[in-house]
Protein backbone atom coordinates (compact mmCIF):
# COMPACT_ATOMS: atom_id res chain seq x y z
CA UNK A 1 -8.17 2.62 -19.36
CA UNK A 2 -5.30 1.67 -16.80
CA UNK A 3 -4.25 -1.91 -16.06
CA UNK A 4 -2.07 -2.78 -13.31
CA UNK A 5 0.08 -5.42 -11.80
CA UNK A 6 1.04 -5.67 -8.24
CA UNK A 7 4.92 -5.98 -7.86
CA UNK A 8 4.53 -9.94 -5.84
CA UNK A 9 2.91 -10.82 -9.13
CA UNK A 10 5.86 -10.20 -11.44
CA UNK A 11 8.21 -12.38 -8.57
CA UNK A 12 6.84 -14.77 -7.17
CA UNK A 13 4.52 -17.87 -8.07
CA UNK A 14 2.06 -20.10 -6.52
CA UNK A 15 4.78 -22.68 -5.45
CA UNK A 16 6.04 -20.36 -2.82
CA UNK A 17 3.11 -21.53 -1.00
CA UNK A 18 3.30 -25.24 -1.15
CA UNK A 19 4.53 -25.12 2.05
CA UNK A 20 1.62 -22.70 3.36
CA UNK A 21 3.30 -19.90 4.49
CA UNK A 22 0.32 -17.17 5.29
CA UNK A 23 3.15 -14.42 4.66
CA UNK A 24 2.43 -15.26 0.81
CA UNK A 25 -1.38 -15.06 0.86
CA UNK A 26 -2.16 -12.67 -1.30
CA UNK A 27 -5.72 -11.41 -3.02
CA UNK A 28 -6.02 -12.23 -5.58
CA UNK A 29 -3.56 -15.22 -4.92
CA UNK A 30 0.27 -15.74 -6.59
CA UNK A 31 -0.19 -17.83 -10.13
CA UNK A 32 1.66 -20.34 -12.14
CA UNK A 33 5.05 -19.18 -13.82
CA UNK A 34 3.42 -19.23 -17.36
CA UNK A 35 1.02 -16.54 -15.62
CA UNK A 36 4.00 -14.60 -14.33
CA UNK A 37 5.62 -14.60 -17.52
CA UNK A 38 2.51 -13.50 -19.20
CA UNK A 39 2.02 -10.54 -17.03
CA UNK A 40 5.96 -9.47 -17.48
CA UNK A 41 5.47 -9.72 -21.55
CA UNK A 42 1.96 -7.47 -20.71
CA UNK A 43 4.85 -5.28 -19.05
CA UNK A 44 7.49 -5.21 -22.05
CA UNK A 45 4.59 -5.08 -24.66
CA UNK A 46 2.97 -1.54 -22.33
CA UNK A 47 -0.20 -3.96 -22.48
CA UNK A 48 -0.33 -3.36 -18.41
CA UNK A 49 0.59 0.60 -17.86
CA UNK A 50 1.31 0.46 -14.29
CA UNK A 51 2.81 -1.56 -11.43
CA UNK A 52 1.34 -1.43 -7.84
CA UNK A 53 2.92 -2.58 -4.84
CA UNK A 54 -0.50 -3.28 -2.75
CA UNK A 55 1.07 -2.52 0.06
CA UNK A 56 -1.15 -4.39 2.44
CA UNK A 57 0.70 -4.90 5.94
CA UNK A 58 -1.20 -7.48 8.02
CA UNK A 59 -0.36 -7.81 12.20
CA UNK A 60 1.05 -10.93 13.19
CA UNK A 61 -2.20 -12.12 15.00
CA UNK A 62 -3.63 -12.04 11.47
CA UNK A 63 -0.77 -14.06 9.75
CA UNK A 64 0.56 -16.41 12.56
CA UNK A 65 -2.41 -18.62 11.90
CA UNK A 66 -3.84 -21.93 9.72
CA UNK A 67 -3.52 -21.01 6.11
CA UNK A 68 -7.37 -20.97 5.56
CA UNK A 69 -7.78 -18.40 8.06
CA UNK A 70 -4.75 -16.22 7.69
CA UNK A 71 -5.70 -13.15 6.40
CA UNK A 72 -4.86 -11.95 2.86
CA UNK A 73 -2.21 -8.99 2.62
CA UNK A 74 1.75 -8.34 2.49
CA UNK A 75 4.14 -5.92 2.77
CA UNK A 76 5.89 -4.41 -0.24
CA UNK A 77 6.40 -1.05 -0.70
CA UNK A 78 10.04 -1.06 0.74
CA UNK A 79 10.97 -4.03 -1.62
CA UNK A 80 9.36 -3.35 -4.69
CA UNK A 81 12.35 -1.50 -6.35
CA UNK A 82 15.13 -4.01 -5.84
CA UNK A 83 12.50 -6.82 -6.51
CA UNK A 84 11.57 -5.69 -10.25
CA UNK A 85 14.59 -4.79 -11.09
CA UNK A 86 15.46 -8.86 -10.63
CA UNK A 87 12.32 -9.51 -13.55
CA UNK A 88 12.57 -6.11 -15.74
CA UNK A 89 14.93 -3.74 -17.26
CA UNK A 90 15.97 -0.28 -15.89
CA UNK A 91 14.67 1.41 -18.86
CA UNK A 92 11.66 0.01 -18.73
């Protein structure tokens, strides 16, 4: 059986979105940094097999909203490379 990550998961955390900025709502929403860490160790220890980028592009009407309403998604797929390299090895 697979387990998977998505790539926002292994960089960013839940305080990126003290200030409520709908580009960071994500489903299922950004954790703590002890849950980040966790899943990067899941990475390292080939607990989690795969990383995803849930590419999930979401028009501006959808974001430019009140937090509550915004809708859940982000863009990723053109990042994701240059992102994990900044949490995990080459090799891995």
């Amino acid at each position: 059986m697979s387990c998977s990550v998505a790539v926002h998961h292994l960089v960013l955390t839940d305080s990126i979105i003290e200030g409520f900025d709908t580009r960071y709502k994500v489903s299922p929403p950004l954790r703590t940094e002890s849950d980040r860490k966790a899943l990067i160790a899941g990475i390292l220890d080939n607990t989690i097999d795969m990383i995803t980028t849930d590419h999930n592009p979401i028009d501006i009407e959808h974001k430019k909203m009140e937090f509550d309403w915004a809708t859940n998604g982000t863009i990723g797929l053109e990042s994701a490379f240059g992102a994990l390299l900044t949490v995990l090895p080459l090799e891995k």
